[in-house]
N, C-alpha and C. Protein backbone atom coordinates (compact mmCIF):
# COMPACT_ATOMS: atom_id res chain seq x y z
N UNK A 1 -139.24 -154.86 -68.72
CA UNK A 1 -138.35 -153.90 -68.13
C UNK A 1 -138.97 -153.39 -66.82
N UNK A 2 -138.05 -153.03 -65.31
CA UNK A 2 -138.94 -152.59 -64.45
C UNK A 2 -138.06 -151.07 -64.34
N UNK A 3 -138.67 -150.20 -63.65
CA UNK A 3 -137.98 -149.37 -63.36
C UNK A 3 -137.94 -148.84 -61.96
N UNK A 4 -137.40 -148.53 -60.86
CA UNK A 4 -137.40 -148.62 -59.43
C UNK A 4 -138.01 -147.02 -59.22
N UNK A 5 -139.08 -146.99 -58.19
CA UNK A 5 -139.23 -145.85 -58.27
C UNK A 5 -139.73 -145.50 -56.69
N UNK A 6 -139.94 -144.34 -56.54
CA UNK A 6 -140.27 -143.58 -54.96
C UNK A 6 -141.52 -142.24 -55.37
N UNK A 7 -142.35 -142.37 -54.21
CA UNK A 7 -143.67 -141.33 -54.42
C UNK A 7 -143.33 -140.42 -53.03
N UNK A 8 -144.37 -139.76 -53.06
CA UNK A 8 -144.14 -138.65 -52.08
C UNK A 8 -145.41 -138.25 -52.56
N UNK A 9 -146.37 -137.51 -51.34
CA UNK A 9 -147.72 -137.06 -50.90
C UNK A 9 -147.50 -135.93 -50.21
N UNK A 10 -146.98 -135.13 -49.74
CA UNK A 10 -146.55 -134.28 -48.63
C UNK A 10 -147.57 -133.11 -48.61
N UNK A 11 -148.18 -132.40 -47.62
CA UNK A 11 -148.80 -131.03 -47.77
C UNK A 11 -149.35 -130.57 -46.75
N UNK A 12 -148.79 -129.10 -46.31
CA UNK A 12 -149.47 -128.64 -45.23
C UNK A 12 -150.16 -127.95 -45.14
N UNK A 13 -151.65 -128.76 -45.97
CA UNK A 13 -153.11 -128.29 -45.84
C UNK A 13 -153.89 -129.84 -45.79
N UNK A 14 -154.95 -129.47 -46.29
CA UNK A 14 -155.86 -130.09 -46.48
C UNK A 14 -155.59 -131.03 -47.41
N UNK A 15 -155.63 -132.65 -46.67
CA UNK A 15 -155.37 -133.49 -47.46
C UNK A 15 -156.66 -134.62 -47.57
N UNK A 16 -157.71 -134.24 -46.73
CA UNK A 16 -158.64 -134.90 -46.81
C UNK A 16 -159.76 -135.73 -47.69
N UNK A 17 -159.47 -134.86 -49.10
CA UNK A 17 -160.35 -134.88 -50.13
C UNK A 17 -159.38 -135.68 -51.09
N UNK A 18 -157.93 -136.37 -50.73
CA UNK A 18 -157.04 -137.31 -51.80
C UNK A 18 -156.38 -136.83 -52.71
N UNK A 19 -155.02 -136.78 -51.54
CA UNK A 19 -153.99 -136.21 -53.02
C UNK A 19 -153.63 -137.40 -54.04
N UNK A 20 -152.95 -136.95 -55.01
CA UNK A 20 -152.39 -138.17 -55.35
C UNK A 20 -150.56 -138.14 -55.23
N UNK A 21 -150.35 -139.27 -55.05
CA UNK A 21 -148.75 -139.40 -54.74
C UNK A 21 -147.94 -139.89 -55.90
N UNK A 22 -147.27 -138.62 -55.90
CA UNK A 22 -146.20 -138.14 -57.42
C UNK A 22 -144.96 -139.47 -57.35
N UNK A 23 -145.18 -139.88 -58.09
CA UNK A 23 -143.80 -141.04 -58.56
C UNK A 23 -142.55 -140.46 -59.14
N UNK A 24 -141.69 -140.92 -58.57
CA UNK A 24 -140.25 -140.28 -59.48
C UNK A 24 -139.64 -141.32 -59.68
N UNK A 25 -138.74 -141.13 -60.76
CA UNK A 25 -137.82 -142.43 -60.71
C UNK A 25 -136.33 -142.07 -59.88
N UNK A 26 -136.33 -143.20 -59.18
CA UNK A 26 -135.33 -143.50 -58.30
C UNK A 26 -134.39 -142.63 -58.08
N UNK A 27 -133.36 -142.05 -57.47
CA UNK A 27 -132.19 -141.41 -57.42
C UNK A 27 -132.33 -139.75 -58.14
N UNK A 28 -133.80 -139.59 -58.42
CA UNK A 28 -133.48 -138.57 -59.31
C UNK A 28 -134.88 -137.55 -58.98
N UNK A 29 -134.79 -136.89 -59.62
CA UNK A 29 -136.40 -135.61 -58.96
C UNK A 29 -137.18 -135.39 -60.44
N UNK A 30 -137.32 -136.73 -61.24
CA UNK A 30 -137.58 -136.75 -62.67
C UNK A 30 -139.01 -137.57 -62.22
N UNK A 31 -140.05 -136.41 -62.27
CA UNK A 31 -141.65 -137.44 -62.21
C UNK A 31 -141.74 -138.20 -63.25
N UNK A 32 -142.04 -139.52 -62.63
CA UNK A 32 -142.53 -140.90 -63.49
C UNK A 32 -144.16 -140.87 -64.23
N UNK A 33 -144.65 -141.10 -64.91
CA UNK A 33 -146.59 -141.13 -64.89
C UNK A 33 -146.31 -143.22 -65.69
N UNK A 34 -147.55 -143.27 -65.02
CA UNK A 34 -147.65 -144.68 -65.28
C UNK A 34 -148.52 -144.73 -66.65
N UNK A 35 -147.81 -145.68 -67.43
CA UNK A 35 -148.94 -145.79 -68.96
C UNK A 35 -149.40 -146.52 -68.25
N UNK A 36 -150.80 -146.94 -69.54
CA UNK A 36 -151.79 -147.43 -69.59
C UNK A 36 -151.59 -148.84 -69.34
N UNK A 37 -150.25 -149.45 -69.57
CA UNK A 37 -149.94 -150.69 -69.45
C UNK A 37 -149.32 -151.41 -68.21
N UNK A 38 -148.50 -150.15 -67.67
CA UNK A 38 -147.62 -150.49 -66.41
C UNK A 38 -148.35 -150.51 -64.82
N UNK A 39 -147.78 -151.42 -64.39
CA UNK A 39 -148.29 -151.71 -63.18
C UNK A 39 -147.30 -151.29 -62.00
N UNK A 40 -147.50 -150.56 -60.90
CA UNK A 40 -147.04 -150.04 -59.86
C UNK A 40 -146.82 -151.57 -58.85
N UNK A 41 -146.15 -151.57 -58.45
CA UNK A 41 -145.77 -152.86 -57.25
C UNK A 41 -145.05 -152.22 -56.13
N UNK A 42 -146.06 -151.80 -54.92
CA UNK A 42 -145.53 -151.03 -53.82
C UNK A 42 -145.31 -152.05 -52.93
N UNK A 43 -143.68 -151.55 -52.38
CA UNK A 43 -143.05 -152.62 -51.41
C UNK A 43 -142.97 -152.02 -50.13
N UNK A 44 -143.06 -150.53 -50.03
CA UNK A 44 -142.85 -150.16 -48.72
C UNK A 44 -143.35 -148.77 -48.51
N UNK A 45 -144.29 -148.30 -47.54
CA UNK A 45 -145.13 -147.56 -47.49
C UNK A 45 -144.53 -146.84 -45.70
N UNK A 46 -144.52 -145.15 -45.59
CA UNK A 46 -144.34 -144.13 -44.49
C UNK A 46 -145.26 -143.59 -44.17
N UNK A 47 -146.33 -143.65 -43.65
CA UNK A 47 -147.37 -142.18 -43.32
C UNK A 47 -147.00 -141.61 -42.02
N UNK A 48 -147.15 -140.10 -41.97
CA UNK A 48 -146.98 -139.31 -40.47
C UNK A 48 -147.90 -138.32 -40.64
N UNK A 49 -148.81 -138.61 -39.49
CA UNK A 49 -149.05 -136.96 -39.55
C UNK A 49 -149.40 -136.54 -38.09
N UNK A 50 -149.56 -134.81 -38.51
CA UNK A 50 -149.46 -134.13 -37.18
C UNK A 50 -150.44 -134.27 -36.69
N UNK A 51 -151.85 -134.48 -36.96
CA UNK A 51 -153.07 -134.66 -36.02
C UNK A 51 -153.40 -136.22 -35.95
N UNK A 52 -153.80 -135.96 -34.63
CA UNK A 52 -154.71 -137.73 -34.56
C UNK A 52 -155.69 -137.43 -35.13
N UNK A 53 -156.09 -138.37 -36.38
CA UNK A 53 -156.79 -138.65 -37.71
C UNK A 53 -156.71 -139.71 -38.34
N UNK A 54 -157.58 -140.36 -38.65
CA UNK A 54 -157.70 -141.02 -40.13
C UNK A 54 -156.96 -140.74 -40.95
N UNK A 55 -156.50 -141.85 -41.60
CA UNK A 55 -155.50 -141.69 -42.77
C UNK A 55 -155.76 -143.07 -43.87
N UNK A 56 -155.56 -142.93 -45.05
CA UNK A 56 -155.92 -143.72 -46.14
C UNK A 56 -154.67 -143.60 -47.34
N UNK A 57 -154.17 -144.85 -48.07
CA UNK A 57 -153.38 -144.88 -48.94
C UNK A 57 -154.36 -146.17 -49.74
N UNK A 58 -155.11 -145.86 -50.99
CA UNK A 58 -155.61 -145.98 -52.36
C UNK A 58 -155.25 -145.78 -53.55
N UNK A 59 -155.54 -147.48 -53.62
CA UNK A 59 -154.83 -147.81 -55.25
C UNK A 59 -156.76 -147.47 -55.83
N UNK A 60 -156.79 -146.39 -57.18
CA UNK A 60 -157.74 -147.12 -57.51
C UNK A 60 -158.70 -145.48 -57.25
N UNK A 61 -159.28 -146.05 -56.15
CA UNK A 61 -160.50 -145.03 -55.59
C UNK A 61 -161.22 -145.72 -54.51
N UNK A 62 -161.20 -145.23 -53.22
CA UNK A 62 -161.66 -145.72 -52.26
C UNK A 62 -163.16 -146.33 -52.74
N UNK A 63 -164.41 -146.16 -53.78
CA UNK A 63 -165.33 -146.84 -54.10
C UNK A 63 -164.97 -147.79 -54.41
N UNK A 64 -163.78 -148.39 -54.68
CA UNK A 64 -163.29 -149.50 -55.31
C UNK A 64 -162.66 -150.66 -54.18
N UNK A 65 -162.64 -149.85 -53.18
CA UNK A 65 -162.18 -150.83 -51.94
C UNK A 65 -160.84 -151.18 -52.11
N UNK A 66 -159.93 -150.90 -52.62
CA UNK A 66 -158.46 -151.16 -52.95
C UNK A 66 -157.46 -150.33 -51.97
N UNK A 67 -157.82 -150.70 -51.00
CA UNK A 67 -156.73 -149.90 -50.11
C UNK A 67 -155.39 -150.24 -49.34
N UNK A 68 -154.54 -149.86 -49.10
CA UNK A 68 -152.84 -150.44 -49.09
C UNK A 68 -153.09 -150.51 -47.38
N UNK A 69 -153.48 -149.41 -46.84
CA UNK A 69 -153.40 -148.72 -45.41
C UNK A 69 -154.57 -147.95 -45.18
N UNK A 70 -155.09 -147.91 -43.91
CA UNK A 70 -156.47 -147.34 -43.57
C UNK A 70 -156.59 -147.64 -42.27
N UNK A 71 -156.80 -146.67 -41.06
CA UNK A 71 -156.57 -146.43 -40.08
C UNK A 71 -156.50 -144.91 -39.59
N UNK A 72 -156.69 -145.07 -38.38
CA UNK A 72 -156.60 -143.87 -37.16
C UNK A 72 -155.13 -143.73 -37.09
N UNK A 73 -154.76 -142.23 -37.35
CA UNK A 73 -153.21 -142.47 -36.89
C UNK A 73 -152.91 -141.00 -35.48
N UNK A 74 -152.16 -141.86 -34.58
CA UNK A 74 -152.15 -140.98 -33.42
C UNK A 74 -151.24 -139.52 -34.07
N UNK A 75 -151.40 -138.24 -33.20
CA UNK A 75 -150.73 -137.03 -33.14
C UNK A 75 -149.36 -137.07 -33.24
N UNK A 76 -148.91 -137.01 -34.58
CA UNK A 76 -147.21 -137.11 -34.45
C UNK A 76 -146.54 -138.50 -34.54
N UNK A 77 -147.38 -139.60 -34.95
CA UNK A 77 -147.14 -140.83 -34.86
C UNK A 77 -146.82 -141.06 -35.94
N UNK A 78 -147.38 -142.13 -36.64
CA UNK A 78 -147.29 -142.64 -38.28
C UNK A 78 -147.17 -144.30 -38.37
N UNK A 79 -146.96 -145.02 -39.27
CA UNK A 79 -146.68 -146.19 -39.55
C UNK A 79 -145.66 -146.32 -40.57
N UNK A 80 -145.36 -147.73 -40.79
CA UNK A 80 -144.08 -147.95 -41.81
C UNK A 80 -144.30 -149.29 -41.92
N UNK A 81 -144.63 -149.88 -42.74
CA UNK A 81 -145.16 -150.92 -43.58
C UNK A 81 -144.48 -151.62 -44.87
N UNK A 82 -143.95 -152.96 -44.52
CA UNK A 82 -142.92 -153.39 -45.60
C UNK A 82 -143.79 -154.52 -45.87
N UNK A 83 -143.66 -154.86 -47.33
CA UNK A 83 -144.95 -156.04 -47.95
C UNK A 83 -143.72 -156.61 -48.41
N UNK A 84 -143.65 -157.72 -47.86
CA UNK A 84 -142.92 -159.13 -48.05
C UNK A 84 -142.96 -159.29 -49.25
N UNK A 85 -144.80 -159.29 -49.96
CA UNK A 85 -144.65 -159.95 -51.10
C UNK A 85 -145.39 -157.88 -51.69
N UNK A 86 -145.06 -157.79 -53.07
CA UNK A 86 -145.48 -156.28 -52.84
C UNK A 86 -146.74 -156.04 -53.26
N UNK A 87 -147.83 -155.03 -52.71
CA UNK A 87 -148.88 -154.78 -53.51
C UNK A 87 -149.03 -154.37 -54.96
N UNK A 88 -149.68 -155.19 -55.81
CA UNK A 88 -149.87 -154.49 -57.40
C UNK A 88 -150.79 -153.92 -57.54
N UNK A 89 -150.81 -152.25 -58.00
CA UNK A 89 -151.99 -151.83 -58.23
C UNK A 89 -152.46 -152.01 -59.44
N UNK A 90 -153.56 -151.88 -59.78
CA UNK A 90 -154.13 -151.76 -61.38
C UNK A 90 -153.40 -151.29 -62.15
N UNK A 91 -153.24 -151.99 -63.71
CA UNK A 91 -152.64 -151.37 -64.85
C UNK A 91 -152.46 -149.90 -64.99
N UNK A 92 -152.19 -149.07 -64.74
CA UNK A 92 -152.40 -147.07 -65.03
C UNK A 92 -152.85 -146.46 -64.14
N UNK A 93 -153.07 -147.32 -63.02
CA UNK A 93 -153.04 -146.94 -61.86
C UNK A 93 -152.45 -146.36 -60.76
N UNK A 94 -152.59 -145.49 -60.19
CA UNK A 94 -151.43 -144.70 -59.18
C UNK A 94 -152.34 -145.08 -57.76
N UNK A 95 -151.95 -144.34 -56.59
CA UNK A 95 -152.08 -143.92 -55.35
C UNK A 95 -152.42 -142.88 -55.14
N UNK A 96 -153.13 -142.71 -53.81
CA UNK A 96 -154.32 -141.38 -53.89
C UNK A 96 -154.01 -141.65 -52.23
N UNK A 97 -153.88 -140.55 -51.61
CA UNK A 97 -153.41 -140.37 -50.49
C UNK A 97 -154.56 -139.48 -49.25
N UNK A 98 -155.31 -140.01 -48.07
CA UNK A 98 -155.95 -139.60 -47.46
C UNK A 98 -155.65 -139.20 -46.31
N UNK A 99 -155.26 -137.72 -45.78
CA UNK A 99 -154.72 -137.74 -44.73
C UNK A 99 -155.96 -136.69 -43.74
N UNK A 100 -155.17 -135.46 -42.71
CA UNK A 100 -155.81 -135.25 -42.35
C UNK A 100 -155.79 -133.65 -42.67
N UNK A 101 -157.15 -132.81 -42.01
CA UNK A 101 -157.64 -131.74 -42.89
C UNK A 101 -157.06 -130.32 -42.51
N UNK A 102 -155.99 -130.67 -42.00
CA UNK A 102 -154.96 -129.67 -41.28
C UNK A 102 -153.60 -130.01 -41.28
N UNK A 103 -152.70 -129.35 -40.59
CA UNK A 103 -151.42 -129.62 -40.19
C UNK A 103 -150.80 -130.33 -41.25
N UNK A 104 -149.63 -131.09 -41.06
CA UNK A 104 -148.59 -131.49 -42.33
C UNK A 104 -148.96 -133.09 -42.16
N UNK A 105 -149.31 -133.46 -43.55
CA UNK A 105 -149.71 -134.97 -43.80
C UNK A 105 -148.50 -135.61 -44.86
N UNK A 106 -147.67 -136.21 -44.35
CA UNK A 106 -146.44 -137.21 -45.07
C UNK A 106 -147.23 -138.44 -45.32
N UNK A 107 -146.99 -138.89 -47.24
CA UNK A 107 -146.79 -140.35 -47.55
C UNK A 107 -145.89 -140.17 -48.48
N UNK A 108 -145.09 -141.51 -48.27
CA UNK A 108 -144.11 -142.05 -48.94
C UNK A 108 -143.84 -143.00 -49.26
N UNK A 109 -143.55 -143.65 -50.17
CA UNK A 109 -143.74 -145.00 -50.73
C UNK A 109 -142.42 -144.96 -51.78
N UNK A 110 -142.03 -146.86 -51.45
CA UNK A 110 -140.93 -146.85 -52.60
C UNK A 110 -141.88 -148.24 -53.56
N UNK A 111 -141.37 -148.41 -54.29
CA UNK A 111 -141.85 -149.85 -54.96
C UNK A 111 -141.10 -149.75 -56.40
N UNK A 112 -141.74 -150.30 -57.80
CA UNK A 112 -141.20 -150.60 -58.87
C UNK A 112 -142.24 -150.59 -59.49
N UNK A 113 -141.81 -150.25 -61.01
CA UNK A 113 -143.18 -150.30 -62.37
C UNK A 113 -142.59 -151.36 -63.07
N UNK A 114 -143.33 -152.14 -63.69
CA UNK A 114 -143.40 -152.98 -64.92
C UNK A 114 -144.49 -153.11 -65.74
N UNK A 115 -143.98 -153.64 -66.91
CA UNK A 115 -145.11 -153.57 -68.00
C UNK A 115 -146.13 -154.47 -67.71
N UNK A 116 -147.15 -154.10 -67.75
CA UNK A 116 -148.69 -155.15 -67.49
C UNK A 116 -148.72 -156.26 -68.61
């Protein structure tokens, strides 16, 4: 079974230290949590933020080197990133969001869960 779903990271503080990005299922404002079995498959990834900064989107834990996006992002800029084929993160695994240590830091992501 898959189920279609959308995350969101948003906060205007300090995002430096890794939020993590809340899953909902699709069409609805009903948070998703991933079991132990299901696997996240991100197809399309938004970051913006207001300062020129570093920014990071992690499956995992950055010690783990599993990263979607990682880069300098200019003042007011952002990226938008569509994976042809989609990233799978680890079984119970979510996204952990690195932005910058001020001003308003946007991620957004759509993708799908299925059972591992």
């Amino acid at each position: 079974m898959s189920f279609s779903v959308h995350g969101e990271s948003i906060t205007d503080g300090n995002a430096s230290g890794g939020i993590a990005v809340t899953l909902y299922e699709s069409g609805s404002t009903t948070v998703r949590t991933l079991g132990a079995k299901e696997v996240l498959h991100v197809t399309d990834v938004r970051i913006q933020l207001e300062s020129d900064y570093p920014a990071s989107l992690v499956s995992d834990s950055k010690a783990a080197g599993r990263y979607l996006v990682h880069g300098r992002m200019s003042a007011k800029g952002g990226v938008i990133i569509h994976f042809s084929k989609p990233y799978v993160c680890p079984p119970g695994t979510g996204l952990k969001f690195y932005g910058a240590d001020n001003n308003l830091n946007t991620c957004l992501i759509e993708g799908f869960i299925r059972e591992g």
